[in-house]
Structure formats: C-alpha cells, structure tokens
Protein backbone atom coordinates (compact mmCIF):
# COMPACT_ATOMS: atom_id res chain seq x y z
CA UNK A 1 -20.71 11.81 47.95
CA UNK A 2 -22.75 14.23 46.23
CA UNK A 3 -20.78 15.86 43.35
CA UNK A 4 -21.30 18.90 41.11
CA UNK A 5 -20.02 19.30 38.10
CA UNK A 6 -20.59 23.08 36.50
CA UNK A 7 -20.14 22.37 32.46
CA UNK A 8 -20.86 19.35 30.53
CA UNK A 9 -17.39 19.52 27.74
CA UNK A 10 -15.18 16.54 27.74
CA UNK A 11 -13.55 17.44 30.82
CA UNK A 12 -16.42 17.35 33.13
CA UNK A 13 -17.79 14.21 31.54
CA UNK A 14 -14.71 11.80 32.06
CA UNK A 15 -14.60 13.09 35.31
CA UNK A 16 -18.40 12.70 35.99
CA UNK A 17 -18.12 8.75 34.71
CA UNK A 18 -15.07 7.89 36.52
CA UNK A 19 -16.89 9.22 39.80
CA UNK A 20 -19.98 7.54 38.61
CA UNK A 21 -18.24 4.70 38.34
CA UNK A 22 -17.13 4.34 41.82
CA UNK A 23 -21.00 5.12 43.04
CA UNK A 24 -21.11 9.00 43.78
CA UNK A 25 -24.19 10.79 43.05
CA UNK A 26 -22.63 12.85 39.71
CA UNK A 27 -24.82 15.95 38.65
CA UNK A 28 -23.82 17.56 35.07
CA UNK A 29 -24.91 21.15 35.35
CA UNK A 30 -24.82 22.45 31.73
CA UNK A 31 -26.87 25.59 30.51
CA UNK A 32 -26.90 25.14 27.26
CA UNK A 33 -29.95 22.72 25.95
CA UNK A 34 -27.27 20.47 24.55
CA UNK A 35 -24.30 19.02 26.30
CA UNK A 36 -20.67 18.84 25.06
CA UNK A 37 -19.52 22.03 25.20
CA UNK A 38 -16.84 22.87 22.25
CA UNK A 39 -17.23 18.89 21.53
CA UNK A 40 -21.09 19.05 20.04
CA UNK A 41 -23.32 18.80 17.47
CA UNK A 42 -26.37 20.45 16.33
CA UNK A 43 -28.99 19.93 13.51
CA UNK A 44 -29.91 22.69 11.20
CA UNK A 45 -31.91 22.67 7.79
CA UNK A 46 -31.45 19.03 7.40
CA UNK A 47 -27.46 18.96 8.51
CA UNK A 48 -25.82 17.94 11.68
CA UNK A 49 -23.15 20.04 12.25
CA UNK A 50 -19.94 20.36 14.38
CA UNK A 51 -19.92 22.96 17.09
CA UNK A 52 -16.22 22.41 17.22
CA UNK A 53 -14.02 19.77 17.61
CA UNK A 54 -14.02 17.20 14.21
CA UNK A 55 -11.88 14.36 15.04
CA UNK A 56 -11.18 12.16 17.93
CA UNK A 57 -7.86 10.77 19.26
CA UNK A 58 -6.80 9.27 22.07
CA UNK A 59 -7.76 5.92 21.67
CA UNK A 60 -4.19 4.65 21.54
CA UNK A 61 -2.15 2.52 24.41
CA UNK A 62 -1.42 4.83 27.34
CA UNK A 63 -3.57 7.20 26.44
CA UNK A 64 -6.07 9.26 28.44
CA UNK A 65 -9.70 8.72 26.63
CA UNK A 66 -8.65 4.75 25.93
CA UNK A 67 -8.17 4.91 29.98
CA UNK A 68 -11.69 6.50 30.56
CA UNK A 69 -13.16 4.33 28.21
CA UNK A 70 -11.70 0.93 29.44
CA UNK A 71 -12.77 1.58 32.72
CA UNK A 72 -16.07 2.42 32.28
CA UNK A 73 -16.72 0.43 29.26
CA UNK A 74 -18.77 3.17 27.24
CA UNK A 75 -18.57 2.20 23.72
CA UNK A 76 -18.73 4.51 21.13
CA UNK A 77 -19.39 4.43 17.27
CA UNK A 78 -16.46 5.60 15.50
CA UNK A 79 -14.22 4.41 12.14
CA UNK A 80 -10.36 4.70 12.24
CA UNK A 81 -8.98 7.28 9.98
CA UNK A 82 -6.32 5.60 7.35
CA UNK A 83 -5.24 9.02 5.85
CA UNK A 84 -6.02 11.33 8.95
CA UNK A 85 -5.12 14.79 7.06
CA UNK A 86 -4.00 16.46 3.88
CA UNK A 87 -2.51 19.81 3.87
CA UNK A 88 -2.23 22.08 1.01
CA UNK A 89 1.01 24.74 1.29
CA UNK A 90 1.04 28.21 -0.09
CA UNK A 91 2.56 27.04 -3.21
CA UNK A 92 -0.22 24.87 -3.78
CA UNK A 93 1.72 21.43 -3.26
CA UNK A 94 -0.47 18.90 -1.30
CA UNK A 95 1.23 17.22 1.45
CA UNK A 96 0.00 13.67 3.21
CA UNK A 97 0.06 13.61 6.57
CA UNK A 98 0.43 9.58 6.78
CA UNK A 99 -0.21 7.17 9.90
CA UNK A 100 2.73 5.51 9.94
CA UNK A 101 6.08 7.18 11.00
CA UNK A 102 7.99 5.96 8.01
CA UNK A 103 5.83 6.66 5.30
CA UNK A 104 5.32 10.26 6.70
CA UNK A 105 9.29 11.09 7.17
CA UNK A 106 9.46 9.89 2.98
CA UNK A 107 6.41 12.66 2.09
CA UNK A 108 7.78 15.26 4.51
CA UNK A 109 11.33 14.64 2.30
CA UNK A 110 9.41 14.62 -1.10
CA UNK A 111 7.65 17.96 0.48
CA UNK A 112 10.74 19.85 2.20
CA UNK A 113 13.49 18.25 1.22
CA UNK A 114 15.32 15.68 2.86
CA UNK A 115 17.89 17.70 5.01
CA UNK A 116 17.21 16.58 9.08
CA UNK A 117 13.56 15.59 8.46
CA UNK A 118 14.11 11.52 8.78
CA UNK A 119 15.78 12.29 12.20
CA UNK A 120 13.49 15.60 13.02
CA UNK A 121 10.49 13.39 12.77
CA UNK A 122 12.23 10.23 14.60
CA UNK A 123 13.12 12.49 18.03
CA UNK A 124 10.04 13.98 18.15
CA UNK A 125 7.41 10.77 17.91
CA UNK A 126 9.67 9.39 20.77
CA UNK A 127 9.05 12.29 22.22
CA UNK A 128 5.21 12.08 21.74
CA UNK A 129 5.32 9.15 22.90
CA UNK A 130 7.06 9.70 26.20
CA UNK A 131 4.39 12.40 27.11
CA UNK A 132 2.23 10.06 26.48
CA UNK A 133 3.20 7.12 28.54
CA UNK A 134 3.91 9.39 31.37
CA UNK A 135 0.54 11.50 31.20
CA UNK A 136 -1.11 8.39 32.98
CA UNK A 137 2.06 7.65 35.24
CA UNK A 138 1.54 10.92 36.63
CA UNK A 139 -2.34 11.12 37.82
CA UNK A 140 -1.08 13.85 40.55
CA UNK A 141 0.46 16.19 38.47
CA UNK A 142 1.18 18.78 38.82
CA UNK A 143 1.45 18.87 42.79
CA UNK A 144 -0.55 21.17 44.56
CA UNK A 145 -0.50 19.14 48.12
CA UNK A 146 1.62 17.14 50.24
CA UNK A 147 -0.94 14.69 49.42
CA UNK A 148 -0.16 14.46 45.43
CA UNK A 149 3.59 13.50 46.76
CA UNK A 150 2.91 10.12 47.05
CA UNK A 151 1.03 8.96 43.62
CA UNK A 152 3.92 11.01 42.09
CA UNK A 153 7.03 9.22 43.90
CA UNK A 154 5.20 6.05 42.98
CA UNK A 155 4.74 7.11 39.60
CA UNK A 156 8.39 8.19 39.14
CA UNK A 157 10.15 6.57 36.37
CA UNK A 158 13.94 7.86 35.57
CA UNK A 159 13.08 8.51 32.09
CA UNK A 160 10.63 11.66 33.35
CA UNK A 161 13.86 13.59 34.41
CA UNK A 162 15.94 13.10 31.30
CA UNK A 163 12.91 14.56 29.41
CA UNK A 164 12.35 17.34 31.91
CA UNK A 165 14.47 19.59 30.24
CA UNK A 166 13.01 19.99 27.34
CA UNK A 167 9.99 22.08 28.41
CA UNK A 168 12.51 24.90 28.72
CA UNK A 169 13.75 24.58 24.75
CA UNK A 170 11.42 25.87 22.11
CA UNK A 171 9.99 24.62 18.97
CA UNK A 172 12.18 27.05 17.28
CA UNK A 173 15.31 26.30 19.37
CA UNK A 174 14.29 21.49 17.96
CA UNK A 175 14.21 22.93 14.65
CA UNK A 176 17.75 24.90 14.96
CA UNK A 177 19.40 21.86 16.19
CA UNK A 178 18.57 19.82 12.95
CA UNK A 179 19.00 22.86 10.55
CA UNK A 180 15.43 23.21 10.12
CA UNK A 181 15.30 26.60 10.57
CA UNK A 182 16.68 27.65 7.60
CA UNK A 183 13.49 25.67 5.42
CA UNK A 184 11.16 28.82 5.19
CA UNK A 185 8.64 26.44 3.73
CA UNK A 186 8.44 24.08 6.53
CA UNK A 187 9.14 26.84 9.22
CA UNK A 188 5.55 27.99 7.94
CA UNK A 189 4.18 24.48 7.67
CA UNK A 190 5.09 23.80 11.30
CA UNK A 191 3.82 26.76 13.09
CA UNK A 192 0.37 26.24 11.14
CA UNK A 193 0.29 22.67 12.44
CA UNK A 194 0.83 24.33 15.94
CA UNK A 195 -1.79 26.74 16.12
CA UNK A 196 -4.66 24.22 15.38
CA UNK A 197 -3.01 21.89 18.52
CA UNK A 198 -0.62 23.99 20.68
CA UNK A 199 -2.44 27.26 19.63
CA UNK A 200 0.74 29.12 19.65
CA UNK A 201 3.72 29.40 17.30
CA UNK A 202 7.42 27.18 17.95
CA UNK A 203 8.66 30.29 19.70
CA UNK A 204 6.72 29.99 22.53
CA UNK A 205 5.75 25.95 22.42
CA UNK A 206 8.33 24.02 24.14
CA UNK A 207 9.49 20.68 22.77
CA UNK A 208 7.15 18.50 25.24
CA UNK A 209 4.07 19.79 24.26
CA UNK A 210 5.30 20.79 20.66
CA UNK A 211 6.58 17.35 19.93
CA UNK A 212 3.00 15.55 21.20
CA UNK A 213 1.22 18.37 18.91
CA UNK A 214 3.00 18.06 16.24
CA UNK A 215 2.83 13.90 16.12
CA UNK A 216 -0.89 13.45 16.63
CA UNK A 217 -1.53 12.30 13.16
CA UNK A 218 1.06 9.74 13.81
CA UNK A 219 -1.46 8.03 16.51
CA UNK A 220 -5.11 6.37 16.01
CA UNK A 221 -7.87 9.56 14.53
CA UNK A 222 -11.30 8.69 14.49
CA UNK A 223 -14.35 9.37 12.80
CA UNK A 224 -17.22 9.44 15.02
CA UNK A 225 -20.68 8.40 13.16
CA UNK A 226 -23.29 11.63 13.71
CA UNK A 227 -20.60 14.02 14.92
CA UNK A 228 -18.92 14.12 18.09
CA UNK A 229 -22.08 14.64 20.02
CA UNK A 230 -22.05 11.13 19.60
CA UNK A 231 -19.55 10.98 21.78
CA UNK A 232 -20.75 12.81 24.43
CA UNK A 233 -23.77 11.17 24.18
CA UNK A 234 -22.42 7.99 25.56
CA UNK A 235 -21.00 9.35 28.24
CA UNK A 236 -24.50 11.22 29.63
CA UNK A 237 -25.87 8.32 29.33
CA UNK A 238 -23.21 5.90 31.50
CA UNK A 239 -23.39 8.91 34.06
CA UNK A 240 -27.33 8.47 34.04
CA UNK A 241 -27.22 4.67 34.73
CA UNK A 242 -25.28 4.99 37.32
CA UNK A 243 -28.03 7.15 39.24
CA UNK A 244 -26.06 10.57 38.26
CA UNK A 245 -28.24 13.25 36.84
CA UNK A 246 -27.68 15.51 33.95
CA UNK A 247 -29.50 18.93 34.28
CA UNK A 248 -29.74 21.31 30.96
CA UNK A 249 -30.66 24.77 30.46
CA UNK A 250 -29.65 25.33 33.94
CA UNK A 251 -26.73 28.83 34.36
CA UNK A 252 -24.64 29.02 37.30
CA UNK A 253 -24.87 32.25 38.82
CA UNK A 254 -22.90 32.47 41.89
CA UNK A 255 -21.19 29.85 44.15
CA UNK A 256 -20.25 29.90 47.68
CA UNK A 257 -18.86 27.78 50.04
CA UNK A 258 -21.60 27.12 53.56
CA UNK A 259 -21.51 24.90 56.13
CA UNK A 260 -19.10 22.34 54.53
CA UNK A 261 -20.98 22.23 51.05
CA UNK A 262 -21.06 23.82 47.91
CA UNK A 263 -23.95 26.44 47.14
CA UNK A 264 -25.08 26.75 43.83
CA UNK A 265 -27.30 29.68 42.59
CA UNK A 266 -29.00 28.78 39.69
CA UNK A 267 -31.38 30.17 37.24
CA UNK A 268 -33.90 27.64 38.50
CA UNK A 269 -32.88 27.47 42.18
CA UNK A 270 -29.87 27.01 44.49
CA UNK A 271 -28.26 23.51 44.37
CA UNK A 272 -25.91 22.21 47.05
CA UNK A 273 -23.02 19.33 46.85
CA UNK A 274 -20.23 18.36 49.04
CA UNK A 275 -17.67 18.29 45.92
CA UNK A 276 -17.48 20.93 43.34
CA UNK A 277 -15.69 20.29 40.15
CA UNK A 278 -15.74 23.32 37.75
CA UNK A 279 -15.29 22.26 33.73
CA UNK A 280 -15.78 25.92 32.60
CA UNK A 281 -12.71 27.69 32.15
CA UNK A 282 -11.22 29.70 34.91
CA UNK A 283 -11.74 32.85 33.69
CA UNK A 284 -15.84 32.26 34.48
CA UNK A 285 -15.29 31.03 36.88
CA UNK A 286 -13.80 33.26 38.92
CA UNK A 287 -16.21 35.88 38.22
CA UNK A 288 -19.21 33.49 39.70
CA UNK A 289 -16.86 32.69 42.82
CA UNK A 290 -16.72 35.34 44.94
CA UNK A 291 -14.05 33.61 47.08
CA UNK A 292 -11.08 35.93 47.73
CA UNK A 293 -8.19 32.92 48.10
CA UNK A 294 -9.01 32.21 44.99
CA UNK A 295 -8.50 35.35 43.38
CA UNK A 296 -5.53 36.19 45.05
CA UNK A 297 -3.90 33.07 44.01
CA UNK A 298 -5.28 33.23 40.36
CA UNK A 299 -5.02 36.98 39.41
CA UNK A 300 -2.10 37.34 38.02
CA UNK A 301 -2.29 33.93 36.18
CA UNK A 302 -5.66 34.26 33.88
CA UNK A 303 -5.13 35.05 30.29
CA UNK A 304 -6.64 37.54 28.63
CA UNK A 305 -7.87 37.94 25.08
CA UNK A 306 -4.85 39.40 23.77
CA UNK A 307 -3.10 36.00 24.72
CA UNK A 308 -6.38 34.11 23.38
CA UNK A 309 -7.92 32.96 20.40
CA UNK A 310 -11.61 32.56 19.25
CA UNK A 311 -12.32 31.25 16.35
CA UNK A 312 -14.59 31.68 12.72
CA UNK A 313 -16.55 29.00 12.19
CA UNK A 314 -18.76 27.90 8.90
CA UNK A 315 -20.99 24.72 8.27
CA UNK A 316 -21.70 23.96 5.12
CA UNK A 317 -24.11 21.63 3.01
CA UNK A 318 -23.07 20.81 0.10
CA UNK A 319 -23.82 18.76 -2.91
CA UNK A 320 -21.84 15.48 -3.33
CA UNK A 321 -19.70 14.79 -6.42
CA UNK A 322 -16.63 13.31 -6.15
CA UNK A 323 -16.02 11.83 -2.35
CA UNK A 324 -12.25 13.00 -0.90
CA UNK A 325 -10.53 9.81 0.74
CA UNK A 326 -9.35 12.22 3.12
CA UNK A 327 -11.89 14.21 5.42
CA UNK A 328 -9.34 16.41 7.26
CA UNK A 329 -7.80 19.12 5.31
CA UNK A 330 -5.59 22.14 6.37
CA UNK A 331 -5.29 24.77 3.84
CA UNK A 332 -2.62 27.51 3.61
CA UNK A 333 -3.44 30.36 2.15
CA UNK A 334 -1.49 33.00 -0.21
CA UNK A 335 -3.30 36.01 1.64
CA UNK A 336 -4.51 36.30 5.33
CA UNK A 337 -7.73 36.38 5.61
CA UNK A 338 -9.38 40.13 6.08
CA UNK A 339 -10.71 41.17 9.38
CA UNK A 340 -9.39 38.29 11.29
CA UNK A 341 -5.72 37.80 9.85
CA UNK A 342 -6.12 34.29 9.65
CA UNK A 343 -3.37 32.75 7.58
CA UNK A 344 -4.73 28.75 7.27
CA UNK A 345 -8.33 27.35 7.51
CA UNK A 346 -9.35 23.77 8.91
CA UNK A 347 -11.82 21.92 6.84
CA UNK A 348 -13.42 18.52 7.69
CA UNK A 349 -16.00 16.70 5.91
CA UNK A 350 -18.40 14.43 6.52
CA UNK A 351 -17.90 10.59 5.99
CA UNK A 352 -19.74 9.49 2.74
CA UNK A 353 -21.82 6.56 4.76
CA UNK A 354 -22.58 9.16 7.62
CA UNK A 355 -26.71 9.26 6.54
CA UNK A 356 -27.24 10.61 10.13
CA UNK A 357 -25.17 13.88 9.32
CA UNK A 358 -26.61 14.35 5.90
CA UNK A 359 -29.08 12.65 3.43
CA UNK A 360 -27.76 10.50 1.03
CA UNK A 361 -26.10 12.42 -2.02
CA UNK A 362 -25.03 15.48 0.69
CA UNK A 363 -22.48 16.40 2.73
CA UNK A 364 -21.65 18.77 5.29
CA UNK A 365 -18.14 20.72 5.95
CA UNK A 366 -16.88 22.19 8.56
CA UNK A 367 -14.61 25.48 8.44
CA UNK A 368 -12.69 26.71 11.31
CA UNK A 369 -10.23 29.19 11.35
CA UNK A 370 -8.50 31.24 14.54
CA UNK A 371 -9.17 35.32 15.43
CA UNK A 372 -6.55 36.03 17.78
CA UNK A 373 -7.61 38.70 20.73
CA UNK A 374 -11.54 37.83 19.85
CA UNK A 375 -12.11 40.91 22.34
CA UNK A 376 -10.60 43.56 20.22
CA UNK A 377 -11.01 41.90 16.86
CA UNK A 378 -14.89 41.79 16.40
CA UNK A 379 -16.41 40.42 12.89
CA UNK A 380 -18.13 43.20 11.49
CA UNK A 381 -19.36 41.40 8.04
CA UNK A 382 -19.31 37.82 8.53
CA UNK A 383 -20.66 37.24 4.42
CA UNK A 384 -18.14 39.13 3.22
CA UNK A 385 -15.31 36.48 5.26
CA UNK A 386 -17.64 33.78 4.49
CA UNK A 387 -17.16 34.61 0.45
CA UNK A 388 -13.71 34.87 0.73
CA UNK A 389 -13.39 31.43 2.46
CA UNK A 390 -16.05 29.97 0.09
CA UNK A 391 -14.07 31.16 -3.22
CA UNK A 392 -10.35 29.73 -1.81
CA UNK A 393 -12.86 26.33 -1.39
CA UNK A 394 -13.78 27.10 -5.32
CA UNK A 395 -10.31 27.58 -6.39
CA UNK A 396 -8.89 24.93 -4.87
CA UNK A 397 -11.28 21.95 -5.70
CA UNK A 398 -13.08 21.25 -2.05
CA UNK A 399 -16.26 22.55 -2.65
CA UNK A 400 -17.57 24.74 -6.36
CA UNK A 401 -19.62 27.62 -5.76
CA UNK A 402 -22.58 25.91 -7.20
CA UNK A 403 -22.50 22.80 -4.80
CA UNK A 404 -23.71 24.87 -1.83
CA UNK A 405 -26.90 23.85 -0.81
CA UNK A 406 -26.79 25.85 2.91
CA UNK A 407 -24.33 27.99 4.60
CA UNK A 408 -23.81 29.61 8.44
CA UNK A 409 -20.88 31.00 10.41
CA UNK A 410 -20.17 32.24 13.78
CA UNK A 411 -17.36 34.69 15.25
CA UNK A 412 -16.36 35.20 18.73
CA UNK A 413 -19.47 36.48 19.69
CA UNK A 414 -21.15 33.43 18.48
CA UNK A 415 -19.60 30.98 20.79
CA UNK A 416 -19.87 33.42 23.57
CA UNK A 417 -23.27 33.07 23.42
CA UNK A 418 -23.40 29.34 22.75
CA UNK A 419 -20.79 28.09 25.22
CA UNK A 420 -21.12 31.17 27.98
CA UNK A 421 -16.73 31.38 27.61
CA UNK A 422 -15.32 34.45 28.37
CA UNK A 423 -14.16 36.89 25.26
CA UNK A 424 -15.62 33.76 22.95
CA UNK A 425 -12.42 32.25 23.32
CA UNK A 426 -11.97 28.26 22.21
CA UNK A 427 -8.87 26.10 22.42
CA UNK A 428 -7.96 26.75 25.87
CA UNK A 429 -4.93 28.35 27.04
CA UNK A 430 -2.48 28.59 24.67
CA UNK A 431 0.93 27.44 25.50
CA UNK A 432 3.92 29.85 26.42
CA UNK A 433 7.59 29.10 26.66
CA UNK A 434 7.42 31.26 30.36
CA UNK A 435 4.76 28.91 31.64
CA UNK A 436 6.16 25.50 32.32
CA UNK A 437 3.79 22.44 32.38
CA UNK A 438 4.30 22.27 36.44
CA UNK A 439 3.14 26.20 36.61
CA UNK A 440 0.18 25.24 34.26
CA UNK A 441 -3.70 25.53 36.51
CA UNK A 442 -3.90 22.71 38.76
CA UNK A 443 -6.99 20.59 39.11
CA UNK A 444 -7.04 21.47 42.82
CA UNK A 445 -8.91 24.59 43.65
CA UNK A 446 -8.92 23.96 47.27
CA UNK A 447 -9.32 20.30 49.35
CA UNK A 448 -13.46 20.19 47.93
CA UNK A 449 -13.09 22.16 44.69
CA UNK A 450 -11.48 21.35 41.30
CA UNK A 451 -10.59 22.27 38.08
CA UNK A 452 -10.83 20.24 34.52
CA UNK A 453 -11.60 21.32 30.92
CA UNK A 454 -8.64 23.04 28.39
CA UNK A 455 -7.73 25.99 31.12
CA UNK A 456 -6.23 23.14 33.54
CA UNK A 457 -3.39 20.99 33.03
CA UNK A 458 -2.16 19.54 30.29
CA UNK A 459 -4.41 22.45 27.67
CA UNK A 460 -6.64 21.59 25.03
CA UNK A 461 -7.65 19.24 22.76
CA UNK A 462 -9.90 16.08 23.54
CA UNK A 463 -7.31 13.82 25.14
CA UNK A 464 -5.83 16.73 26.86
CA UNK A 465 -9.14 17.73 28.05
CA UNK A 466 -10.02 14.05 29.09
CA UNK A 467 -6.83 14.00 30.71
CA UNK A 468 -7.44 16.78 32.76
CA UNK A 469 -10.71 15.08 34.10
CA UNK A 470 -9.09 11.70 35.40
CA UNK A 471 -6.35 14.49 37.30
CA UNK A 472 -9.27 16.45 38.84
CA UNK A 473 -11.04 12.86 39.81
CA UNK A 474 -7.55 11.47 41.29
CA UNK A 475 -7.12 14.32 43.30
CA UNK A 476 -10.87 14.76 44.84
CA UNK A 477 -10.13 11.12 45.85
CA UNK A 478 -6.84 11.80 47.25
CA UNK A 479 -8.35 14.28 49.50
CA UNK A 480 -11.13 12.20 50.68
C-alpha cells in the first residue's frame, strides 16, 4: 500500500518504519526543512540546539521505543544517564533524583521527611511499571471497532482490571492516602514534576498516568550524541532504505477523501495515497479536513488554549568551567516568572564529549519553561524574561553572567511558526481527571485514516508519542 504520513515528529516516524518494515511505500510529508517535529535540532552560530525534547526514554523492557527499535533494528548513538536529574526546591535544597528505587526513596526522606515516602514511592513504581507492561499488551487500545475486540481479549491479562480503577483517583486523592498531603514542600515538588510529564497538576492527573510520570527517572534516560535530531535521523533514514520517501518543505493544505484514496493538496502539488496517517495534532487537522463526520465526532472533544500550554524556550552557549555530572536540572523558583507565570524552569546541558553540539571548551543549555493559554498570554518582551531567567542561572551557580557566549528564545508564537501547531501549543494534551484513558483520541479516524503524535492516546512525551505510532500502525493493519 501506498501510505501518507502528514508530520514527521516521533509519532509519524515509528509508525512510518514499522510500515516500512513490512514493505509499504511510506511517504513522510513534513513542511518544515527539518524533520522531527518538537523532537529536533538545529545549528545556530556554531551551536546545535534542541527544538524541544532533551532526553530520551523508553529504552527499557516492555517499553514502546525499545519495541520500535528491536524490530526494525535502527541503532542509535546515545549514553545512559547515571544521575538522570537534579532538582533545586524553593528553599534552595538540591534534591537527587536517583536511578534506582531504593536510593531515591532514602533522598526523597533526607528531602521531605520520611513520613509515607518509602511506601509512596514503592506503590507507585509498581504502578509505572504495570502501565508499562500493559501499554504493549494492549496494541488496540483504546477500541474504536469491533475489529480492535480481538487483539484486546487476547491481550487481556487479570491484572489490567484490578488497576482499572485507578484512572478515576487523583494524584491528590495517592497522596491523601499516605498523608502526603499535608507536606506543603513535596505537594509543590510533585505537581512541578507533573507539569513537565503529565502537563497538569495531581488534581486533575489520575494515578495511572501520574504514577508512570512521576517514575520516569526511575527507568533507563539517555543522552543522545548531537541532540535528538539524531534520533530522528535514524529513523528517515531506515524509512528511506526501505524505498519510503521523505518529502520536506512540503504544507498540507487541504485533504479529501476521492475515489477510495486520500487527496493531498500541497504547496507543490496534490499527492494521493490509499492510507492516511495524520502525526499533526488534531486540532490542524481538522481545519485542513473538511470532512463533516469528523467534526461532528471531534467538536466537542478538541482542547483549546485555555486547557493548553506553549512553552518559553532559550538556547544558550556558554563558556565551560566546571562540568555538572548531572545534565538535567529542574529549578524552582521563589517568584513566578513575569508575563508567563511560570513557577519552575527545565534546564539541560550538553554532554562534555558532545564536540558535535559545541566546540571543545563550550557548551550549550537548553531552557524551557510552560505559558499556559499561549493564545491569550502573548510574550511582549522576550529580553526582559530572558534576563530574569539568565540572573536565577547566575544566582544559583548553572551558568555566570559572564559565561554567555550566545543567547535566543522563542514564545508561543515561535513554535507556531516552526512546527505549524495550533495556538503554539507543545506537550500535547494535557491530562484531566474527566477524561479517562479509554475516552482519550483514538488512532482510528475512520477504516483508511489515523491518528498518532501527543493529541492521540496515551499523550505526550517520546515513548508516549512512539507508542501512539505502533497503535495507529496496529490498527491500519487490522483494517486491512
């Protein structure tokens, strides 16, 4: 079969090589002049910098990206994280988020004291682990078709129903039940940790996904050597060798459904396939889809910006002096940021050794940091946020004034611009206590058309979005 795929993020590309795989002609249809969506790189003044995403997981057992990646065999070139993240609190105490389960339960007790963290920390990493074993059981989910009955029945396991419940209890409602909730410090420590995985707060996360979010330092991170576009590299270029094609610079401006195949208006001509899977999120793609089912079904089920976030983004170079053993930092801060509200900022660094990222002696960092309702919260004076951000660096030790070499940011607008998503948002759709993960977007669009990327089942992040590809390939196949 011939096979379009509008969007080239992480999504569309682990769908595109699993369907490669299996000999369809895959076409990437991306129009920006790089692929990889939110999960890029790009050189400037001598850097390569993140568009988004920083670090990789995914890679462990039962995972979805280790599944993509053993069946196609891509390889990519990427160090395992030891320490994947320090965190500094309000109060200016640093906090380790370890690897290993035991050694983080001990810090989170040195940190917040030990009242119900050991056994906290214990039910939710089984937890994690649950939704992970199951996110591959369940290829089918969730069921949109008589046809996904089957794959699910098969892929039943007892445990799944025990667990079901929990996807109606909150974050706040796990951290009640161990007396949690009375620990302002780690009440704020926990919702921070949510917003940069769940992108909501523990009122409105439920215990699956908040659980998985919250334990994802607890599984393999990785370092990817020349930023993540190395990792979408890999994957263009399996898709290629298989005979797919990858076409840049090339905007989808309308589709429509004629004669049994998929129509594609495009800047440079009309393009027709007899599968359609869409990796853009939903919300553009409904307004290139004139197809009235579809927005019937979908209206009342978009988010909008006020449930949305964007984000403000800086790179940085920056002159090397002492290297940080860590390269993941979340940082607290005493004030909210002006303009945007923001009350933490994400900062990653550059390996040492990574001479493809920066020259020897250099570094680059990336800042990223969320603007809720990006539509109705423009940046008016993007130096002024970039000076406060660059003097809590300062204070706190990251990076001194005087080790800047180059600086850039970008607001909502920004990413609106270089990824074509609606309001500028990033992240995908947050989650919400009223939305269960079986009312979440389904890959299916209709028996021909699907759905993948961090609008679609299970949400964001890479091995959510990866996850959502192998779904949206399962369930083409399934309906033949």
């Amino acid at each position: 079969m011939k096979i379009g795929i509008i969007g080239s993020g992480m999504g569309s590309l682990s769908a595109g090589a699993l369907l490669a795989k299996d000999g369809h002609a895959v076409h990437i249809i991306e129009q920006n002049y790089l692929p990889g969506g939110c999960t890029s790189s790009y050189y400037r003044k001598g850097f390569i910098f993140e568009a988004g995403a920083t670090t990789v997981v995914g890679l462990d057992e039962h995972m979805p990206l280790r599944y993509i990646l053993e069946q196609t065999a891509i390889q990519i070139d990427m160090k395992p994280l030891d320490r994947p993240m320090q965190i500094r609190l309000k109060n200016g105490q640093q906090l380790e988020r370890f690897a290993n389960l035991e050694d983080w339960i001990r810090e989170a007790e040195r940190i917040f004291g030990p009242k119900g963290q050991a056994a906290f920390w214990r039910r939710a990493y089984a937890i994690s682990q649950f939704v992970w074993e199951t996110s591959l059981q369940q290829q089918s989910f969730p069921p949109s078709s008589w046809r996904d009955l089957g794959p699910m029945i098969k892929g039943f396991r007892p445990k799944q129903l025990a667990f079901a419940g929990l996807a109606f209890r909150s974050m706040k409602k796990m951290l009640q039940q161990y007396g949690l909730d009375k620990n302002p410090d780690f009440m704020a420590f926990v919702n921070e940790q949510l917003l940069i995985t769940a992108q909501n707060y523990l009122e409105e996360v439920n215990v699956l996904f908040g659980a998985t979010a919250l334990c994802y330092t607890l599984f393999g991170n990785y370092y990817v050597y020349g930023g993540l576009y190395q990792l979408v590299k890999p994957f263009c270029d399996y898709i290629e060798a298989q005979g797919g094609q990858l076409h840049l610079r090339r905007k989808v401006e309308q589709i429509e459904r004629k004669n049994g195949q998929y129509i594609l208006q495009t800047n440079q001509g009309p393009m027709a396939f007899d599968r359609l899977i869409s990796g853009i999120p939903i919300n553009n793609l409904l307004d290139i889809w004139p197809n009235k089912k579809l927005h019937q079904r979908y209206k009342k089920r978009l988010l909008q910006s006020p449930q949305l976030n964007s984000a403000f983004q800086m790179g940085i170079g920056f002159k090397r002096r002492e290297d940080s053993p860590v390269l993941h930092h979340q940082i607290h801060l005493k004030q909210p940021l002006s303009q945007i509200g923001s009350q933490s900022i994400f900062l990653s660094f550059s390996d040492p050794i990574d001479w493809y990222r920066a020259p020897l002696g250099q570094g680059v960092a990336s800042i990223s940091t969320h603007i809720p309702d990006p539509a109705r919260r423009p940046v008016k004076d993007k130096a002024a946020l970039e000076e406060e951000i660059l003097k809590v660096l300062d204070e706190q030790g990251y990076i001194a004034q005087d080790q800047v070499l180059y600086r850039h940011s970008s607001a909502s607008s920004s990413w609106e611009s270089w990824t074509q998503r609606k309001f500028g948002f990033v992240g995908g759709y947050p989650q919400f206590l009223k939305i269960k993960p079986w009312q979440m977007l389904d890959a299916r669009l209709e028996k021909g058309a699907y759905l993948c990327g961090d609008t679609a089942y299970p949400g964001q992040g890479i091995p959510g979005v990866a996850l959502s590809g192998i779904i949206a390939y399962k369930k083409l196949l399934l309906d033949g």
